[in-house]
Protein backbone atom coordinates (compact mmCIF):
# COMPACT_ATOMS: atom_id res chain seq x y z
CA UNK A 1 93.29 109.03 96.20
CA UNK A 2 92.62 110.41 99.27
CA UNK A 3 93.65 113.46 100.31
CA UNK A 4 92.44 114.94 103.32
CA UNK A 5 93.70 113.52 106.61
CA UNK A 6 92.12 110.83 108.31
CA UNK A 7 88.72 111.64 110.41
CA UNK A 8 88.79 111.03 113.93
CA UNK A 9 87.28 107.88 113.79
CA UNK A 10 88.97 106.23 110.95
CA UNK A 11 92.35 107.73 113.60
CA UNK A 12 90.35 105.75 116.88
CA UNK A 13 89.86 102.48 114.79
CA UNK A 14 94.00 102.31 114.23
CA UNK A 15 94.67 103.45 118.02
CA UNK A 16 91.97 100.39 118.74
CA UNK A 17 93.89 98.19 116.88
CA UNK A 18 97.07 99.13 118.52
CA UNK A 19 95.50 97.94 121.88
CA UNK A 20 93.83 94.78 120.75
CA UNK A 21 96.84 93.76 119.32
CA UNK A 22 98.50 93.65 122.30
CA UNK A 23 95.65 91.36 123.67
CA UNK A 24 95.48 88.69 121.06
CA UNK A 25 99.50 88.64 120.38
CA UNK A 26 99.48 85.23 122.02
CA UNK A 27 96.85 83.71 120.05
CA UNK A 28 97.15 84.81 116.55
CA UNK A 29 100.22 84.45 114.15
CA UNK A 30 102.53 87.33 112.93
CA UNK A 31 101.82 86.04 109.19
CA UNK A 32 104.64 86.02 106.57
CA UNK A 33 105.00 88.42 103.74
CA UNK A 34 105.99 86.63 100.96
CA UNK A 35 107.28 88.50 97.80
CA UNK A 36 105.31 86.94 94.57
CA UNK A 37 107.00 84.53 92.28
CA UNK A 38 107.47 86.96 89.66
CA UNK A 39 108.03 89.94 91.28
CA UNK A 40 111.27 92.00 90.99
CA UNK A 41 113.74 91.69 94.05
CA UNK A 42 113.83 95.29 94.23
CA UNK A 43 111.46 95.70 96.57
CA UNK A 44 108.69 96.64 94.12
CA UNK A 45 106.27 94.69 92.36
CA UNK A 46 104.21 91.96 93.92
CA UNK A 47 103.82 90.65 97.75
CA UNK A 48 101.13 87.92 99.26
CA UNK A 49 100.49 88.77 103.12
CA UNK A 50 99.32 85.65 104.01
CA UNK A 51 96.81 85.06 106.16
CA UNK A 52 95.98 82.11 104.53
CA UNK A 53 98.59 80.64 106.99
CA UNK A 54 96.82 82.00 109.85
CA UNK A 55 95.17 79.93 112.99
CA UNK A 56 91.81 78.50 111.70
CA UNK A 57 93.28 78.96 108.14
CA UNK A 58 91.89 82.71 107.98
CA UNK A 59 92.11 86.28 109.35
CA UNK A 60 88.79 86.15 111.08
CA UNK A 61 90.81 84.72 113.81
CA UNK A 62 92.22 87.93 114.70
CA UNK A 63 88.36 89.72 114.84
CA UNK A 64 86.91 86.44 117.08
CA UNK A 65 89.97 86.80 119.27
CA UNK A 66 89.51 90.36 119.61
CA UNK A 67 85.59 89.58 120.69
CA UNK A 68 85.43 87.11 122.93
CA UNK A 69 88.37 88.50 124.90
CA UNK A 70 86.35 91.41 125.55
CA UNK A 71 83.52 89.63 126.75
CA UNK A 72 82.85 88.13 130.39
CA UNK A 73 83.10 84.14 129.64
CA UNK A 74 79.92 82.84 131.60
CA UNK A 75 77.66 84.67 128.57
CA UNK A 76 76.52 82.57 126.10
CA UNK A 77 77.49 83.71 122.55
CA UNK A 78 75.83 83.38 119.23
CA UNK A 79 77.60 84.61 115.79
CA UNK A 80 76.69 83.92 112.24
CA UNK A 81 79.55 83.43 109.30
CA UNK A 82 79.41 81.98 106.01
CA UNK A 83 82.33 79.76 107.90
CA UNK A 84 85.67 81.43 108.37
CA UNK A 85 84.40 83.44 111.00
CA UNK A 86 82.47 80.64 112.51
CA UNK A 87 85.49 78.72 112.55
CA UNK A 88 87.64 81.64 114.34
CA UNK A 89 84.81 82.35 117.14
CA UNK A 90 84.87 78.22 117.88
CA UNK A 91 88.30 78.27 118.25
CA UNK A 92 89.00 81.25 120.24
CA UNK A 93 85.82 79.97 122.82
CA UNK A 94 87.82 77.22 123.20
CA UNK A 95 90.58 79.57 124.66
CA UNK A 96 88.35 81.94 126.45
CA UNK A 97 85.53 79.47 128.06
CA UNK A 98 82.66 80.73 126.35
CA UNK A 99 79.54 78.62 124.85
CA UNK A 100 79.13 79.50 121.81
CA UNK A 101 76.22 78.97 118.45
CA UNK A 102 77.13 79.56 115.05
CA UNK A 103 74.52 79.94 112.88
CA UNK A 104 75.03 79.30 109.37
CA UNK A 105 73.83 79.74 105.85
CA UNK A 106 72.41 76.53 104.57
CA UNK A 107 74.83 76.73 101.26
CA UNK A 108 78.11 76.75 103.47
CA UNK A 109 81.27 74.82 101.95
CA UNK A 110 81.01 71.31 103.53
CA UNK A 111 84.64 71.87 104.56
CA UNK A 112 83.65 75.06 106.41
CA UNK A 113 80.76 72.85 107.70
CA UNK A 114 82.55 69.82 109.24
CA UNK A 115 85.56 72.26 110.62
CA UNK A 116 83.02 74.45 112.88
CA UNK A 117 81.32 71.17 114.52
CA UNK A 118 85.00 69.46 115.04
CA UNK A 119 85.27 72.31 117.57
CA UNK A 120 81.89 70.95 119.23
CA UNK A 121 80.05 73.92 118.64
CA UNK A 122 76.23 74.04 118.28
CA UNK A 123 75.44 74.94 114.88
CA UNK A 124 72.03 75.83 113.30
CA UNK A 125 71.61 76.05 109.56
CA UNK A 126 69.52 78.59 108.07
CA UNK A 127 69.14 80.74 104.44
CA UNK A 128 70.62 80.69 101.21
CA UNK A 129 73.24 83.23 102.37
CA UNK A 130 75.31 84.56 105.12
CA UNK A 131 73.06 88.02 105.57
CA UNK A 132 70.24 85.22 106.27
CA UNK A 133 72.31 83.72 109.01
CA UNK A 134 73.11 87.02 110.24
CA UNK A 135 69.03 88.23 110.79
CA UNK A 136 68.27 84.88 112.22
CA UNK A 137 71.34 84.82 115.16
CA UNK A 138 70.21 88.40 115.84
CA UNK A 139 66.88 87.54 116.23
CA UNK A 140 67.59 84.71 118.37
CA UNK A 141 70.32 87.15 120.02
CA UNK A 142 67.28 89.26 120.97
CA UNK A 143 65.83 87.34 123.14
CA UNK A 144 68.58 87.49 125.88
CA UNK A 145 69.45 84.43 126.12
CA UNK A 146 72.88 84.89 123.73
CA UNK A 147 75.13 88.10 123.13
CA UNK A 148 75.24 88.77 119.33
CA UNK A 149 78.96 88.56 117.90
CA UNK A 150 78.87 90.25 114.76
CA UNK A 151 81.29 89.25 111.89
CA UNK A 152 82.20 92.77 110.70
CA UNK A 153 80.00 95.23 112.24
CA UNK A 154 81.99 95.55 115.57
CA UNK A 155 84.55 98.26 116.61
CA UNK A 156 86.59 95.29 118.24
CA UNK A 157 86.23 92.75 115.33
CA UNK A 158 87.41 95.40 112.90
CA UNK A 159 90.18 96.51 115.85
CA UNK A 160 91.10 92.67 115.59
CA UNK A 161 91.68 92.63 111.62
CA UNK A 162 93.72 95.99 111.64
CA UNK A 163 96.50 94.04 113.46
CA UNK A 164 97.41 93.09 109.64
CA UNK A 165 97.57 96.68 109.07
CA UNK A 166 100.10 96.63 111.71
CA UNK A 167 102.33 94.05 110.60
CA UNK A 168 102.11 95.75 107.23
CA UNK A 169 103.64 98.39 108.31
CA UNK A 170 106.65 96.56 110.08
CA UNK A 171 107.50 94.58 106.90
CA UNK A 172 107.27 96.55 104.18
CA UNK A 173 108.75 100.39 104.53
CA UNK A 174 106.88 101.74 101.83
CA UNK A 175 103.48 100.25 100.54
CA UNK A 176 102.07 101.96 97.26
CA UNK A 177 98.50 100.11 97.22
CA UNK A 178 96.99 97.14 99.09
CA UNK A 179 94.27 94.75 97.53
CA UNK A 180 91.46 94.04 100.05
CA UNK A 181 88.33 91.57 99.22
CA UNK A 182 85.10 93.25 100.27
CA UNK A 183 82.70 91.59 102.29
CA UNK A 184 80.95 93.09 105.37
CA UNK A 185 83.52 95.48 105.54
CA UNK A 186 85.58 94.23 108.76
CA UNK A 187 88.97 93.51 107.32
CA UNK A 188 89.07 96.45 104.63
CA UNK A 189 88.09 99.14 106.97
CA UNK A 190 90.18 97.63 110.01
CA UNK A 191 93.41 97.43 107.45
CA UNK A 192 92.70 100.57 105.85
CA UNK A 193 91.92 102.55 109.69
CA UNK A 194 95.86 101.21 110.13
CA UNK A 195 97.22 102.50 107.00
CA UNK A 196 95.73 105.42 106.18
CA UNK A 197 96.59 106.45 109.81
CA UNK A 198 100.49 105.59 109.69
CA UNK A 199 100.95 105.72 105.95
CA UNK A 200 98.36 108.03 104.29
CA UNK A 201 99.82 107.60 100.73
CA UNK A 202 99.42 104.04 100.62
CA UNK A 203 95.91 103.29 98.42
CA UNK A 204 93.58 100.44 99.14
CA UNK A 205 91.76 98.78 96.64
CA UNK A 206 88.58 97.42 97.37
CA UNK A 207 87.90 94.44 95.63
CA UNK A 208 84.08 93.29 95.39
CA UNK A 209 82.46 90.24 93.53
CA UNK A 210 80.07 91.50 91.04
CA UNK A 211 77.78 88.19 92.32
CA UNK A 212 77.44 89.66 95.90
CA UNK A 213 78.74 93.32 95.83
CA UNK A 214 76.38 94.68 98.76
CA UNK A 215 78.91 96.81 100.52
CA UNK A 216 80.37 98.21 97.05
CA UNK A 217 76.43 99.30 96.26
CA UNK A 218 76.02 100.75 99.45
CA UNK A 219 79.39 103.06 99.35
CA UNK A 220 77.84 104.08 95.85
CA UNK A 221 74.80 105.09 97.08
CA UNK A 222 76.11 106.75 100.51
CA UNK A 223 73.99 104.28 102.58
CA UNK A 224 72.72 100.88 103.40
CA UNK A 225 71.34 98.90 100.23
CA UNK A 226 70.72 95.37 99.37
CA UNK A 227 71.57 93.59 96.63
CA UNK A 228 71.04 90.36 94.25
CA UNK A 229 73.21 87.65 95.67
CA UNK A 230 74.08 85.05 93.08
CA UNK A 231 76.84 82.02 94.16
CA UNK A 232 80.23 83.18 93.48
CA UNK A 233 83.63 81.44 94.24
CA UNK A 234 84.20 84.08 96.95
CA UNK A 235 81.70 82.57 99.32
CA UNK A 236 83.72 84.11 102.36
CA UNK A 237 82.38 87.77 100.99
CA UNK A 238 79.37 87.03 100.10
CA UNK A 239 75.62 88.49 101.66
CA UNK A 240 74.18 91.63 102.74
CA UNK A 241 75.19 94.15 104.98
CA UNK A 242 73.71 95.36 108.10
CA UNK A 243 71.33 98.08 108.33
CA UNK A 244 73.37 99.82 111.31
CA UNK A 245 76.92 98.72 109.71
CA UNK A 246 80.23 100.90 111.24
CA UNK A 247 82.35 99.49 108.41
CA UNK A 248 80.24 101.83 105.66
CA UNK A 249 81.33 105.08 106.77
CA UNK A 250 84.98 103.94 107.31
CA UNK A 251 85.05 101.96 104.45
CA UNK A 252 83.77 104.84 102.54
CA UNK A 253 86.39 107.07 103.68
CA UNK A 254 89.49 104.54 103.76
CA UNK A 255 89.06 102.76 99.72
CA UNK A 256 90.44 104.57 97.27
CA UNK A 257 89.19 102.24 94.51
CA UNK A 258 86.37 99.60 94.02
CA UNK A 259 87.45 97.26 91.62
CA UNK A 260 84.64 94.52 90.78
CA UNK A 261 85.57 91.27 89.30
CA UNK A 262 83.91 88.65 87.70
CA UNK A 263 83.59 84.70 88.12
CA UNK A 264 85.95 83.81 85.46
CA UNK A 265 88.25 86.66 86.60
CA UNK A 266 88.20 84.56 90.28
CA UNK A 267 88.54 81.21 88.63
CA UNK A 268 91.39 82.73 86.59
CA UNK A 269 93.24 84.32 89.63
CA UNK A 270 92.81 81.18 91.79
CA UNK A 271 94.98 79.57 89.01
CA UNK A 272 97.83 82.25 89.06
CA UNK A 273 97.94 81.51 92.69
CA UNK A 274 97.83 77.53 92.66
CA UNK A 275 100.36 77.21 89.62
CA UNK A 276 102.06 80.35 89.70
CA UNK A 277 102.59 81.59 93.49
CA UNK A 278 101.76 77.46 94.73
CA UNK A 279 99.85 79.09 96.99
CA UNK A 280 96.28 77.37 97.70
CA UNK A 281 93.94 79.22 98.68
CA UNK A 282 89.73 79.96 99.67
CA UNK A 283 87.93 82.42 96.38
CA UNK A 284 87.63 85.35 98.49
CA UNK A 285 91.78 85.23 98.55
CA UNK A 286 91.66 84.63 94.77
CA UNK A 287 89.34 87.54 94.48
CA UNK A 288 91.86 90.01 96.16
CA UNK A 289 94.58 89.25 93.04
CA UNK A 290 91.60 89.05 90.64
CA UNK A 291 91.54 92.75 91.53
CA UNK A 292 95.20 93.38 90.92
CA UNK A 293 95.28 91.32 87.94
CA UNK A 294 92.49 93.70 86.63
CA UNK A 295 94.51 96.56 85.69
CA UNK A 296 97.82 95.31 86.46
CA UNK A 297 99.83 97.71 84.13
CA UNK A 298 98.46 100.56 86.39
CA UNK A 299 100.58 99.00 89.62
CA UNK A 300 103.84 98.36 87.39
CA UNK A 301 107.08 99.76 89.17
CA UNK A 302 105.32 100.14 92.48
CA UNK A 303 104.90 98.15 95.63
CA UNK A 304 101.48 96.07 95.47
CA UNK A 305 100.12 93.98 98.32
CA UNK A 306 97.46 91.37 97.55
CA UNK A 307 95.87 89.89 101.17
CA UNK A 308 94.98 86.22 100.66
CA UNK A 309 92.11 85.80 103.15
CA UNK A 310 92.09 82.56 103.86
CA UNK A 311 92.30 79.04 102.42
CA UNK A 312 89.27 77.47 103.90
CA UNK A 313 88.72 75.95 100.54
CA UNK A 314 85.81 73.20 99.07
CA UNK A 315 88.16 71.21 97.88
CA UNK A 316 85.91 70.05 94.96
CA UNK A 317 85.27 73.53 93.96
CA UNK A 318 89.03 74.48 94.32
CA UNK A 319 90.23 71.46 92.23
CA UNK A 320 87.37 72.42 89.29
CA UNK A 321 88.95 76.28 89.56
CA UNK A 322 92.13 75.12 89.12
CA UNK A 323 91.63 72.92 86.16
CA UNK A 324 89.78 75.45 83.88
């Protein structure tokens, strides 16, 4: 666990947060915390903060809010996402004016497809993976024509997702660890920034797909590295990192644990939550309880909080997850 206090900037992310908060209030909801199924009603064991209920069906909402409110409306904006975020930044141009390309990785859920162009946003397809996306709509960002909206590696984006940290905070009193799916880095660095800042005790568990685990590689070796990117379940996570990423250092400094998990460990936890919890939900959310389910004796008797992403599902791929 950590021990020392929190570093100035890990401190200025939270105080961010505070602000943007105020800023997107109106446009985001105050998601429930729901206490799991099985849990204990003593106010330990297992709760579901549940973004999955969120506008756009995900907390990248909360990130593309803080963005594009930031941003002077006659600029043209281009942003690449494996989906949820693509979704968020269509929706909240809608709100704020601005035109807006999403470029996306040619292997993007069908669902996530079709939900970005209801929102009549251009959309280019490009790569086998999200990183891909992400080099193309920067290079195209370089030629001045668009400003560059990054999913995760943006002091406002990550501002944006530490509003959950917030809420957090105002629903539970005491919080003992927090399970956090690892992608770029936005959510688990803007969540842990909140936490660690108001509640230092609390741990957060980073929880990476050992199919696309670039972040997790790059806290183990102390800077940026690529990886092997194989299809996993948790498409939301998946792809590289940047090169200049903010989240590494703060993610670095904020998880207390990596936990990897495994295909069948998603499939598996995607279950628990369909049968179990009736909660449906995208893999990246069923990778966030894979990690709890892990080593679940460790967490007995104390207050756990699993963060289901989103529930942007394929339904094909959900229904065949389900059924194993």
């Amino acid at each position: 666990m950590t021990s020392s206090p929190p570093s100035q900037s890990v401190l200025a992310s939270a105080a961010r947060s505070v602000v943007v908060r105020r800023r997107i209030c109106d446009h985001v909801i105050n998601t429930p915390l729901l206490q799991s199924c099985t849990a204990l009603p003593d106010k330990t064991g297992l709760y579901f903060k549940t973004e999955n209920f969120q506008t756009t069906g995900s907390f990248k909402l909360r990130g593309a809010m803080a963005k594009l409110t930031s941003l002077p409306p006659e600029r043209p904006l281009i942003t690449a996402s494996s989906g949820n975020h693509g979704i968020a930044c269509s929706h909240a141009a809608q709100i704020t004016g601005h035109k807006l390309t999403v470029v996306l990785p040619e292997t993007v859920a069908p669902a996530k497809l079709a939900k970005v162009k209801s929102f009549g946003t251009e959309v280019i397809l490009h790569g086998a993976e999200s990183g891909l996306a992400e080099t193309h709509a920067r290079s195209l960002a370089a030629g001045g024509e668009f400003v560059y909206v990054s999913p995760y590696n943006d002091t406002e984006v990550i501002a944006g997702q530490g509003s959950i940290g917030l809420e957090l905070l105002e629903q539970l009193p005491h919080i003992d660890n927090v399970f956090i799916a690892m992608g770029g880095g936005g959510l688990v660095s803007g969540i842990g920034s909140v936490l660690k800042s108001h509640l230092p005790g609390c741990r957060i568990i980073g929880v990476s797909a050992t199919n696309s685990a670039a972040l997790a590689a790059s806290m183990a070796a102390g800077r940026i590295v690529e990886t092997e990117h194989i299809d996993t379940l948790a498409d939301g996570i998946a792809g590289g990192v940047d090169e200049d990423a903010v989240t590494l250092a703060l993610a670095t400094e904020v998880i207390d644990r990596v936990v990897h998990c495994s295909e069948a460990e998603i499939v598996s936890a995607l279950g628990t939550l369909a049968w179990t919890e009736k909660q449906l939900v995208e893999g990246a959310a069923g990778l966030a309880l894979a990690g709890y389910l892990a080593d679940q004796q460790e967490y007995a008797g104390q207050t756990n909080v699993v963060l289901l992403c989103g529930a942007n599902f394929d339904k094909a791929a959900l229904l065949q997850a389900i059924s194993c």
